[in-house]
Protein backbone atom coordinates (compact mmCIF):
# COMPACT_ATOMS: atom_id res chain seq x y z
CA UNK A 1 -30.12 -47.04 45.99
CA UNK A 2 -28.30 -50.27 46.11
CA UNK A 3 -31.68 -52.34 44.69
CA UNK A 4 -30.58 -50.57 41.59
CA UNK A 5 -27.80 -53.23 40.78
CA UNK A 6 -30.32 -56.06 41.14
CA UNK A 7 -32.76 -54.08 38.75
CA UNK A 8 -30.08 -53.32 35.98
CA UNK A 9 -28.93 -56.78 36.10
CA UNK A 10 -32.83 -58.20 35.81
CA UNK A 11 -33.32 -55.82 32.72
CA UNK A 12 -29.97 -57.07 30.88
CA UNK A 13 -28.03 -54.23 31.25
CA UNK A 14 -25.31 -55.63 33.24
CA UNK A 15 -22.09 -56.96 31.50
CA UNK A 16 -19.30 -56.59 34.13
CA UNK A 17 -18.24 -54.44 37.09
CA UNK A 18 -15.06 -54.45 38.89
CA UNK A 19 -16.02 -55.09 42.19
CA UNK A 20 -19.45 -55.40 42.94
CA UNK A 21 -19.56 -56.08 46.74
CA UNK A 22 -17.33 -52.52 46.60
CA UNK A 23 -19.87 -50.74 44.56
CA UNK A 24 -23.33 -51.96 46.42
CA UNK A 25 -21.23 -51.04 49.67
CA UNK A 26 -20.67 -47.10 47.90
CA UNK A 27 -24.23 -47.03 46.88
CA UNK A 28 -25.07 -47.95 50.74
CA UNK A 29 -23.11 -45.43 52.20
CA UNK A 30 -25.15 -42.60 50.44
CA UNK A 31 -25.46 -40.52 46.74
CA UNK A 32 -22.85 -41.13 44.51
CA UNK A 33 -21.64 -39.01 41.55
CA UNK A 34 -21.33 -41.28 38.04
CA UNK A 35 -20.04 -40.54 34.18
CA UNK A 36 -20.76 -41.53 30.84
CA UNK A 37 -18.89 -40.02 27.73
CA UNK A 38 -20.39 -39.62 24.15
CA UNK A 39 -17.99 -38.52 21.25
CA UNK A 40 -19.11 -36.40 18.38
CA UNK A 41 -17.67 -38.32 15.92
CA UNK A 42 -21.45 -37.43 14.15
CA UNK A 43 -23.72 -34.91 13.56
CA UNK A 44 -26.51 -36.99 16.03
CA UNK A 45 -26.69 -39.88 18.00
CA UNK A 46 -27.93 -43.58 16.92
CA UNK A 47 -30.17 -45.86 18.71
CA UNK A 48 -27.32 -47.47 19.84
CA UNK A 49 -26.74 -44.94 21.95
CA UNK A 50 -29.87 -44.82 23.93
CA UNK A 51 -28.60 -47.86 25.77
CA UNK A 52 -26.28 -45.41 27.71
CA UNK A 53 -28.51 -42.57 27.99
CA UNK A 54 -31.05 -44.22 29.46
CA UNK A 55 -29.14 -46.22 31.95
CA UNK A 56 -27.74 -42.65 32.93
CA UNK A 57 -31.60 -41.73 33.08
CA UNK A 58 -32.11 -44.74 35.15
CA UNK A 59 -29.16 -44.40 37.48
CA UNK A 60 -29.82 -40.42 38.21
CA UNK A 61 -33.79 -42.31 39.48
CA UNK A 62 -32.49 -44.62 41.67
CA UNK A 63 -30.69 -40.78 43.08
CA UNK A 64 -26.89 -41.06 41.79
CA UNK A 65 -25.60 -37.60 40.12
CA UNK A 66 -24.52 -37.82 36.82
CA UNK A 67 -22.52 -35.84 34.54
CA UNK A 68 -22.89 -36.26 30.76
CA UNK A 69 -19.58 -35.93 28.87
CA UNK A 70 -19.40 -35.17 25.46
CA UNK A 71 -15.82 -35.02 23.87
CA UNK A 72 -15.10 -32.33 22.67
CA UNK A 73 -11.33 -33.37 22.86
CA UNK A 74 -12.03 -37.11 22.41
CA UNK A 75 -14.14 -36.68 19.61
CA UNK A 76 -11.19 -34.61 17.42
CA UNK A 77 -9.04 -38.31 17.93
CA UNK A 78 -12.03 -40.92 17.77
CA UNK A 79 -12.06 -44.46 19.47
CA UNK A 80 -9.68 -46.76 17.41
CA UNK A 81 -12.33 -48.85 15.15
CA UNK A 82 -11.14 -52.42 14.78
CA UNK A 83 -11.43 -52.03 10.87
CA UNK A 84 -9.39 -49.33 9.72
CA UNK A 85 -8.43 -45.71 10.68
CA UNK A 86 -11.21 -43.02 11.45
CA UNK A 87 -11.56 -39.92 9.20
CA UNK A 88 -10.51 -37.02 11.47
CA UNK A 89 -13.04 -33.63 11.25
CA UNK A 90 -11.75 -30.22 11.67
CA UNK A 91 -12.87 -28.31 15.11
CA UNK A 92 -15.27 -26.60 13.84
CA UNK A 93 -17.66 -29.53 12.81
CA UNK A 94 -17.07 -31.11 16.10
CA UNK A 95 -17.76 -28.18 18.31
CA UNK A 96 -21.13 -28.28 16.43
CA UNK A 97 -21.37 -31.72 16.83
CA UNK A 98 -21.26 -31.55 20.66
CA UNK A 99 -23.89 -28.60 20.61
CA UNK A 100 -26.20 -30.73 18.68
CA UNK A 101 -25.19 -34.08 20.72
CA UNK A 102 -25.95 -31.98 24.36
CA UNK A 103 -29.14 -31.00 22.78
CA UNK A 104 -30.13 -34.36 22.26
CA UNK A 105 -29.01 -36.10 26.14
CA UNK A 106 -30.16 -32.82 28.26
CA UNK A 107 -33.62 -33.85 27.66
CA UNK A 108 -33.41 -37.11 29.34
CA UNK A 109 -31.76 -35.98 32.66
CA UNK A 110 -32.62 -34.14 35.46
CA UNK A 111 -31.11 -30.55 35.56
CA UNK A 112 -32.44 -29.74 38.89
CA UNK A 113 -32.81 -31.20 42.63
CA UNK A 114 -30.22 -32.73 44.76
CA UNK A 115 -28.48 -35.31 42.13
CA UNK A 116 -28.84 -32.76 39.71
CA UNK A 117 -26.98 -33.52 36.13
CA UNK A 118 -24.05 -31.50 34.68
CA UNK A 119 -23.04 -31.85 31.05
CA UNK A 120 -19.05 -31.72 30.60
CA UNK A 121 -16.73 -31.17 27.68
CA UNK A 122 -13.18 -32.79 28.23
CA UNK A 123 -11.95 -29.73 25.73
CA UNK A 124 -12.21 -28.21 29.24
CA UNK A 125 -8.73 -29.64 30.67
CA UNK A 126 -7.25 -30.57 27.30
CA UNK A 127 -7.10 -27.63 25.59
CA UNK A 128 -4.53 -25.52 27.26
CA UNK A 129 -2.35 -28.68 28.07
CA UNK A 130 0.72 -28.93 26.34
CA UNK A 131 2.03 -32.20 24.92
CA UNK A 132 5.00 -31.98 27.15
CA UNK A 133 2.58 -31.81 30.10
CA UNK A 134 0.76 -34.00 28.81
CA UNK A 135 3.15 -36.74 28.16
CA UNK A 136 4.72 -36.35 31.40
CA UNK A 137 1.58 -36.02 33.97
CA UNK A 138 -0.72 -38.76 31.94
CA UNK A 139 1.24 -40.64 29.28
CA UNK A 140 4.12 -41.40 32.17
CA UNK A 141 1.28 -43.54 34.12
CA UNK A 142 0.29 -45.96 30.88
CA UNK A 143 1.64 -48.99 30.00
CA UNK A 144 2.40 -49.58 26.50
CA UNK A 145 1.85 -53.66 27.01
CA UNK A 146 -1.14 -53.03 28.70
CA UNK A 147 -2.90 -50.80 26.06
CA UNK A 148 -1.52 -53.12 23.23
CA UNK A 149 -3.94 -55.66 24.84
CA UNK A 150 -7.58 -53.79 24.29
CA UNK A 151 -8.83 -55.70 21.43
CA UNK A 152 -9.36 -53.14 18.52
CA UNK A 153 -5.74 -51.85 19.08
CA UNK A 154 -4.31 -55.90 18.80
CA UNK A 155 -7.13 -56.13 15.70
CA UNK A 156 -5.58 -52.97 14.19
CA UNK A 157 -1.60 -54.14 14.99
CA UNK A 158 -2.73 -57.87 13.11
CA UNK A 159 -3.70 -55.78 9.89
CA UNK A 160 -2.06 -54.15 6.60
CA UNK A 161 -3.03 -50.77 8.05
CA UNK A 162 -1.85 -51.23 11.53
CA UNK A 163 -2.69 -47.94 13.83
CA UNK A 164 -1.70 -44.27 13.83
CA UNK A 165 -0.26 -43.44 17.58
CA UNK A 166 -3.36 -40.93 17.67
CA UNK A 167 -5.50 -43.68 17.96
CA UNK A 168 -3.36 -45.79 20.08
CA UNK A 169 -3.41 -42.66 22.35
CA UNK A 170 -6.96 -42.31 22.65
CA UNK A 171 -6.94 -44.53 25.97
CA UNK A 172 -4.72 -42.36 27.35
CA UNK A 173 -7.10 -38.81 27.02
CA UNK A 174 -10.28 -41.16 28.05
CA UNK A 175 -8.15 -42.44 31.10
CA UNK A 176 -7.28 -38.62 32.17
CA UNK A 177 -11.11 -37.73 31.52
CA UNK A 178 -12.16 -40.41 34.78
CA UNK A 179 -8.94 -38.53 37.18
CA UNK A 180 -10.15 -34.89 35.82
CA UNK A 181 -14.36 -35.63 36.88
CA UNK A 182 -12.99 -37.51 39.75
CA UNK A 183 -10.54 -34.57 41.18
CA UNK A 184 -13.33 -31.67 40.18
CA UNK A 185 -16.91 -33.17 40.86
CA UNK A 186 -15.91 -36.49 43.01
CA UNK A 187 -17.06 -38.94 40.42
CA UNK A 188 -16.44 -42.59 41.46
CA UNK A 189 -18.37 -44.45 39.28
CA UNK A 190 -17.93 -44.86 35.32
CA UNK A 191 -20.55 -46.29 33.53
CA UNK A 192 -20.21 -47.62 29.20
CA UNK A 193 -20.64 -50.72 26.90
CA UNK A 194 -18.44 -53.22 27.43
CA UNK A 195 -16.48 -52.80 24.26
CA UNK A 196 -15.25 -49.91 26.36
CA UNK A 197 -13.65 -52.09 28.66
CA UNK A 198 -10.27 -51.38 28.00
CA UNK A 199 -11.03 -47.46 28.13
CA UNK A 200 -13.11 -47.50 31.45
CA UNK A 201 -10.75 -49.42 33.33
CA UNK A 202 -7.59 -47.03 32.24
CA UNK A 203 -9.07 -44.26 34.37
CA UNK A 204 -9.82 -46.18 36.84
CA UNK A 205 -6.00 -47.50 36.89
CA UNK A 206 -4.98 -43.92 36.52
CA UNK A 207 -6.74 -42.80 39.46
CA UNK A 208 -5.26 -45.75 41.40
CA UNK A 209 -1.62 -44.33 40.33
CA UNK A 210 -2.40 -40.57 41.05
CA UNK A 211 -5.14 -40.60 44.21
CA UNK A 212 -3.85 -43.74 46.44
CA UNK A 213 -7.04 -42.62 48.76
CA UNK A 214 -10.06 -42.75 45.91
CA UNK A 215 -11.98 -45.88 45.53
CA UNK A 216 -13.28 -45.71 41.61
CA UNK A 217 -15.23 -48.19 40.29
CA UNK A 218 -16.65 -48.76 36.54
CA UNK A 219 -19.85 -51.03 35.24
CA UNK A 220 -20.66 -51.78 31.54
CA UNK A 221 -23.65 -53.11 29.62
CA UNK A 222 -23.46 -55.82 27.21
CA UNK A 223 -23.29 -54.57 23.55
CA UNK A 224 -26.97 -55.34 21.37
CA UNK A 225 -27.13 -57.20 18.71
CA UNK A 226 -29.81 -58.70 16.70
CA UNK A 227 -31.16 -62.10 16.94
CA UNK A 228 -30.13 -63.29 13.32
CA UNK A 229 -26.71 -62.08 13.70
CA UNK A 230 -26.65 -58.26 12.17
CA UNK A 231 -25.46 -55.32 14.26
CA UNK A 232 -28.64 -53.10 16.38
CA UNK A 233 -29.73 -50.18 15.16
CA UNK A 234 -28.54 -50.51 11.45
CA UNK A 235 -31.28 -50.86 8.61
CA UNK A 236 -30.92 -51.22 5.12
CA UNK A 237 -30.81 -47.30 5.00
CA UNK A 238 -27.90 -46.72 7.38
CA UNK A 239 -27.90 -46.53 11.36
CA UNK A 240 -31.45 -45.06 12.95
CA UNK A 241 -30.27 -41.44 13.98
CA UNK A 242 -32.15 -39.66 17.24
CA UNK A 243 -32.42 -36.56 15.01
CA UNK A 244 -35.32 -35.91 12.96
CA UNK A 245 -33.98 -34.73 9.83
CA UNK A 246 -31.47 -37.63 9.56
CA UNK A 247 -34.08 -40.45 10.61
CA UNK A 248 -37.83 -39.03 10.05
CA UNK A 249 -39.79 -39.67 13.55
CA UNK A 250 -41.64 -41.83 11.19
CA UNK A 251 -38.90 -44.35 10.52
CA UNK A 252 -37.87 -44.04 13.92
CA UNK A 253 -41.67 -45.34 15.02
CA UNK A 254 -41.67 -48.20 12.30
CA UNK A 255 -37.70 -49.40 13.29
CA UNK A 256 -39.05 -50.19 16.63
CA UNK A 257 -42.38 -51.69 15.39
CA UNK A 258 -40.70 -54.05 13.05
CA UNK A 259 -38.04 -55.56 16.25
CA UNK A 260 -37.96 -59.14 15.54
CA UNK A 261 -40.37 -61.01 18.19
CA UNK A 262 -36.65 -63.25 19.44
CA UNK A 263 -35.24 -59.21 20.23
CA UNK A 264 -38.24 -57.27 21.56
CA UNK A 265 -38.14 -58.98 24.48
CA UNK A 266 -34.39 -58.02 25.59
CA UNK A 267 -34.92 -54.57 24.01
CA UNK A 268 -38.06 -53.70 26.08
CA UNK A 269 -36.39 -54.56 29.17
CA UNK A 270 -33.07 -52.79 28.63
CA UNK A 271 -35.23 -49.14 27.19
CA UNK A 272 -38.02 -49.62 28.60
CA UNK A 273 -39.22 -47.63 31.75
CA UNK A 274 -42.65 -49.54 31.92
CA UNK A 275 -42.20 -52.25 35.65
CA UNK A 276 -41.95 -55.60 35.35
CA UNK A 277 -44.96 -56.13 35.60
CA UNK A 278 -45.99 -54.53 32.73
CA UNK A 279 -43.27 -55.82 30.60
CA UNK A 280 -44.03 -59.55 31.38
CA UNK A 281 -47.66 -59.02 30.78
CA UNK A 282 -46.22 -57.80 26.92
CA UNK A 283 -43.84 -60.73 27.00
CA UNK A 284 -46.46 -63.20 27.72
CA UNK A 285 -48.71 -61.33 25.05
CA UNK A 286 -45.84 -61.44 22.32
CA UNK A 287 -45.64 -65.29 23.00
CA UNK A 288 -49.47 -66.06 22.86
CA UNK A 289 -50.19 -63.77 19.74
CA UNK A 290 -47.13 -62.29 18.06
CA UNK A 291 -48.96 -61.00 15.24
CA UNK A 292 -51.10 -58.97 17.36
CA UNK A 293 -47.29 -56.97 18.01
CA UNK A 294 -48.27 -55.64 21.05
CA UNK A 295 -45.05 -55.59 22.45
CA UNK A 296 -43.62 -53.81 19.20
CA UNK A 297 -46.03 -51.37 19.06
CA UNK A 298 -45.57 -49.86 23.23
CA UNK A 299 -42.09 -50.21 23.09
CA UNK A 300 -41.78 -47.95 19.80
CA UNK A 301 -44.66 -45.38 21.00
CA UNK A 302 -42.63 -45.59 24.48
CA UNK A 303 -39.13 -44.69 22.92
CA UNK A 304 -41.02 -42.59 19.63
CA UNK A 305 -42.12 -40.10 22.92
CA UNK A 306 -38.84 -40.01 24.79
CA UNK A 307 -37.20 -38.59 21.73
CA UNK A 308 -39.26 -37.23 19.56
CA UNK A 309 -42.64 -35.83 21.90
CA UNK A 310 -45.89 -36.91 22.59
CA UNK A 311 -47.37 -34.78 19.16
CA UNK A 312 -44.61 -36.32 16.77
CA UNK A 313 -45.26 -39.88 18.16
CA UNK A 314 -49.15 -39.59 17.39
CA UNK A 315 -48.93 -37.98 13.99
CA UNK A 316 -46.55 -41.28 13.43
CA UNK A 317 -49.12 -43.53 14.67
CA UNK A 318 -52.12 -41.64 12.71
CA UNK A 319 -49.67 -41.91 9.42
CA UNK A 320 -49.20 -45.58 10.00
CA UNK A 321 -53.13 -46.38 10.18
CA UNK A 322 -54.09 -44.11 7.50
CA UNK A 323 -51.55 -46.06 5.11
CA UNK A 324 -52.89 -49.02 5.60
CA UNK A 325 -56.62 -48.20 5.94
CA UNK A 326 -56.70 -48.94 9.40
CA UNK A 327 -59.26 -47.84 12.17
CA UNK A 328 -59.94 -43.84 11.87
CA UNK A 329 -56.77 -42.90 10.04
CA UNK A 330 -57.53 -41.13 6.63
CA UNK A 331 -54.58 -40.16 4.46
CA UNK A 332 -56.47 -36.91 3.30
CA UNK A 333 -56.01 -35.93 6.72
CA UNK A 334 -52.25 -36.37 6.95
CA UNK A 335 -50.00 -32.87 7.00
CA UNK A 336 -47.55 -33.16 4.26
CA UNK A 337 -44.51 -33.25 6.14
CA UNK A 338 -46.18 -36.18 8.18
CA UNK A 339 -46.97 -37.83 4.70
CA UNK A 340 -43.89 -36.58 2.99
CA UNK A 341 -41.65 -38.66 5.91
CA UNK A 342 -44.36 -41.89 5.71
CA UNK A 343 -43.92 -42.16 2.01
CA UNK A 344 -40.17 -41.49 2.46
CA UNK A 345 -40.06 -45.11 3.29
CA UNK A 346 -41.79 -47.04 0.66
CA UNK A 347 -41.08 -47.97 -2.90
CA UNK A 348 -41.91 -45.29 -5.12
CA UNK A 349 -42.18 -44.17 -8.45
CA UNK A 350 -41.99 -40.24 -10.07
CA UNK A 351 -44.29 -39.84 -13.25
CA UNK A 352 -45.28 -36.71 -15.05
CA UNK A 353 -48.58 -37.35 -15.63
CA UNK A 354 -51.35 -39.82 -14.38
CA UNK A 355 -52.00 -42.76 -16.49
CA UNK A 356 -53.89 -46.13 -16.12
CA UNK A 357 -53.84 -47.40 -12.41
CA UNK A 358 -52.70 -50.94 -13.82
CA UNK A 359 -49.47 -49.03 -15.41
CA UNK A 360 -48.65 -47.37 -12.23
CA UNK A 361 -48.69 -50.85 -10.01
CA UNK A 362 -46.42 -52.43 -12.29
CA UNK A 363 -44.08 -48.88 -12.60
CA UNK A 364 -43.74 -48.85 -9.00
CA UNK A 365 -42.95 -52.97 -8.38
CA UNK A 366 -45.92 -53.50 -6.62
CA UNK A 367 -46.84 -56.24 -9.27
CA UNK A 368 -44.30 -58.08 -11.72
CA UNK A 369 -46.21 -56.88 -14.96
CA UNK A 370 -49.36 -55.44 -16.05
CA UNK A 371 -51.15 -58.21 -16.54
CA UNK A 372 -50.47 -59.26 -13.02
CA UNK A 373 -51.67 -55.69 -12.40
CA UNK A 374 -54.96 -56.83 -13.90
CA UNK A 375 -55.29 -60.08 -12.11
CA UNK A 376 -55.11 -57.78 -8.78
CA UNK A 377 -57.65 -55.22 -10.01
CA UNK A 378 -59.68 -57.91 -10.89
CA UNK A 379 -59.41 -59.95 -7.59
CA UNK A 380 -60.15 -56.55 -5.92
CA UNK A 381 -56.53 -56.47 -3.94
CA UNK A 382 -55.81 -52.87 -5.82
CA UNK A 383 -56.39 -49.91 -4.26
CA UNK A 384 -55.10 -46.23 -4.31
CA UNK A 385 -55.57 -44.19 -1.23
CA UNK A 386 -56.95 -46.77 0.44
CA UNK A 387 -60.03 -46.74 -2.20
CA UNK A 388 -60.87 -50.02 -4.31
CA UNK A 389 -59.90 -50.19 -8.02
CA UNK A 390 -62.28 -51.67 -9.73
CA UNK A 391 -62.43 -51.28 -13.03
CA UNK A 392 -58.86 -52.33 -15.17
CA UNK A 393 -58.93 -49.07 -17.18
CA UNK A 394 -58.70 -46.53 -14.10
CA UNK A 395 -56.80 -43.48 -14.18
CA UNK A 396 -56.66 -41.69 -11.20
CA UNK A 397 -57.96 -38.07 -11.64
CA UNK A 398 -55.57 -34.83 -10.29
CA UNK A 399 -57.99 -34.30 -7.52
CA UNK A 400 -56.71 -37.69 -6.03
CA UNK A 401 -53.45 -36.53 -5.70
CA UNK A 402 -52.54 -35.76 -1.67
CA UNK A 403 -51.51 -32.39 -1.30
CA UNK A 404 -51.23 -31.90 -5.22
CA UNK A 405 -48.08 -34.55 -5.14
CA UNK A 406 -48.61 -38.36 -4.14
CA UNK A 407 -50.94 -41.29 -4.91
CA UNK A 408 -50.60 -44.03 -2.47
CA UNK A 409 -50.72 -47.66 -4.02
CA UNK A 410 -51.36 -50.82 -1.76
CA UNK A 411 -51.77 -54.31 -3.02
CA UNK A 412 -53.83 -56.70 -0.55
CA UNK A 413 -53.15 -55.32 3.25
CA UNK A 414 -49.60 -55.14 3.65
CA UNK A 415 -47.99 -54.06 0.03
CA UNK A 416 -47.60 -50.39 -0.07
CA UNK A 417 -46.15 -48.06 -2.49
CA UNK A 418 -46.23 -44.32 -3.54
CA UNK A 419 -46.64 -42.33 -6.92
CA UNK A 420 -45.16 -38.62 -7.01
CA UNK A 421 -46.52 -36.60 -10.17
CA UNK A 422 -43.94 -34.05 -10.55
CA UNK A 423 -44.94 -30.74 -11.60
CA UNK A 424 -48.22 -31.81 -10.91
């Protein structure tokens, strides 16, 4: 159990701990019970937050207990942002939210066995508290001077807006949340990104003031961001959700195959479950032929499975080919909700009625103008489904159309686009 320090800290996903030789000496002395909290501030979870599920995936492995929080209390105040103030949502969206948000982590742990996991709703032991109570059995313990100190709260105090004492509270409710798991389940161990710093090491001073006996200990991983500077897991689009109707399974599959070669590296390591072995023999691929993308291409059929199954994951990977022409994938074969989500994420054009293929390249942006259109017809880089153009004066007939609807355009190998005849 202890090796599993060593192996978090080889795959990156060690930021801090606050006392090491004190936690390897816990993990030695046998199973351990650990926490991570998720607030349903949204209707799903991002990419972003696979970085904790999965550690909490690999941590129950190496045979420590976890319990899954979602905030059902937590998520009504939100984490102060270091921009402005958060939008508060009425209880009813966010006891939705946290059915939805369980939905989406029970799949990843292990309900069953010895270190089996336990999902937990801090609504539990907030809701029939009174502020009174509250104030005097929790907010008695905090600081003021200390909490000014977490960084988005000093952010917030240096700005026009400043911060509403809801916010500035929140510290407080995730500090009793550590005492309450700690008091009813024995957790010692609380595990989050390091821009939860200041929130993970409340409880743990909380349980200090309240249980002189307990030895509590917290670890975070190091926040993700992209090598050129922008924030992980946001695309042009918005963030990449885990659920399928906000982020298709498609784009979910073509997010991960488009990781910048200077990222996939650190990203493989810290979501991947593949050994080392078989990451370095990836790594050493990426570096000898990076436009081969094998790395890319496991790590997003890898993740593409955990979330979404085995049968989305190769309908994704039969869409992608068939777009492109590649191998054996044939768009005609595509189900149209497969298609419909492929397409989704291309340029595309609505007509009401099929003309000249050189009209619909230069309608849809493939080209600049018709003429250009022409020059690529005539070069032989047009094509619609994945069939040659070759005369200038084409028009594509009704029974081209996929599933009565789309035409897909693609100019040389890599250019795609789509054409949707409505009412067709």
């Amino acid at each position: 159990m202890t090796d599993i320090v060593d192996e978090l800290k080889w795959r990156g996903l060690w930021a801090q701990s606050t006392d090491e030789d004190a936690l390897r000496k816990a993990l030695a002395d046998g199973p351990i019970t650990f926490y991570c909290g998720f607030d349903p501030t949204a209707a799903s979870l991002h990419v972003g937050h696979l970085v904790q599920v999965l550690t909490m995936r690999r941590l129950q492995q190496a045979g420590l207990r976890p319990l899954a929080l979602v905030g059902g209390a937590t998520g009504q105040i939100g984490d102060p942002r270091p921009t402005a103030e958060r939008t508060l949502n009425d209880p009813e969206t966010i006891a939705n939210w946290v059915t939805r948000l369980r939905s989406q982590i029970e799949p990843f742990l292990d309900f069953e066995g010895e270190n089996a996991a336990v999902m937990v709703n801090n609504l539990d032991w907030t809701a029939g508290m009174s502020a009174i109570e509250f104030l005097r059995d929790i907010g008695k313990h905090f600081r003021v001077n200390k909490m000014l100190t977490k960084d988005s709260v000093a952010r917030r105090l240096e700005s026009q807006e400043g911060i509403s004492y809801t916010e500035f509270s929140y510290q407080l409710l995730q500090g009793m949340d550590f005492l309450e798991l700690y008091r009813r389940y024995g957790c010692t161990l609380q595990q989050g990104g390091s821009d939860q710093w200041g929130n993970l090491t409340a409880g743990l001073d909380l349980i200090h003031r309240l249980e002189p006996e307990a030895t509590a200990h917290c670890i975070a991983t190091p926040l993700m961001v992209k090598a050129d500077g922008t924030k992980f897991g946001k695309t042009e689009g918005g963030a990449v959700w885990l659920d399928a109707d906000m982020t298709t399974p498609y784009a979910f599959y073509q997010f991960w195959l488009n990781v910048d070669d200077r990222d996939v590296s650190t990203y493989m390591r810290i979501l991947s479950f593949k050994s080392r072995e078989e990451l370095e023999a990836l790594e050493a691929q990426t570096e000898e032929r990076p436009q081969a993308r094998a790395a890319q291409r496991a790590l997003a059929e890898e993740l593409t499975t955990l979330v979404h199954g085995a049968d989305q994951t190769a309908a994704v990977i039969s869409a992608s080919k068939a777009l492109f022409g590649q191998g054996d994938g044939n768009l005609a074969d595509l189900d149209e909700a497969t298609l419909a989500a492929a397409l989704s994420e291309l340029p595309k054009a609505e007509v009401t009625e099929l003309g000249p293929v050189v009209d619909l390249f230069a309608e849809v942006g493939l080209v600049a103008s018709k003429s250009a259109a022409r020059r690529t017809v005539k070069e032989g880089g047009a094509y619609v489904n994945n069939v040659k153009v070759a005369a200038e004066d084409h028009v594509p007939a009704t029974a081209d159309l996929l599933h009565g609807r789309w035409l897909v355009l693609r100019r040389g190998k890599k250019n795609l686009a789509a054409v949707e005849v409505k009412g067709a």
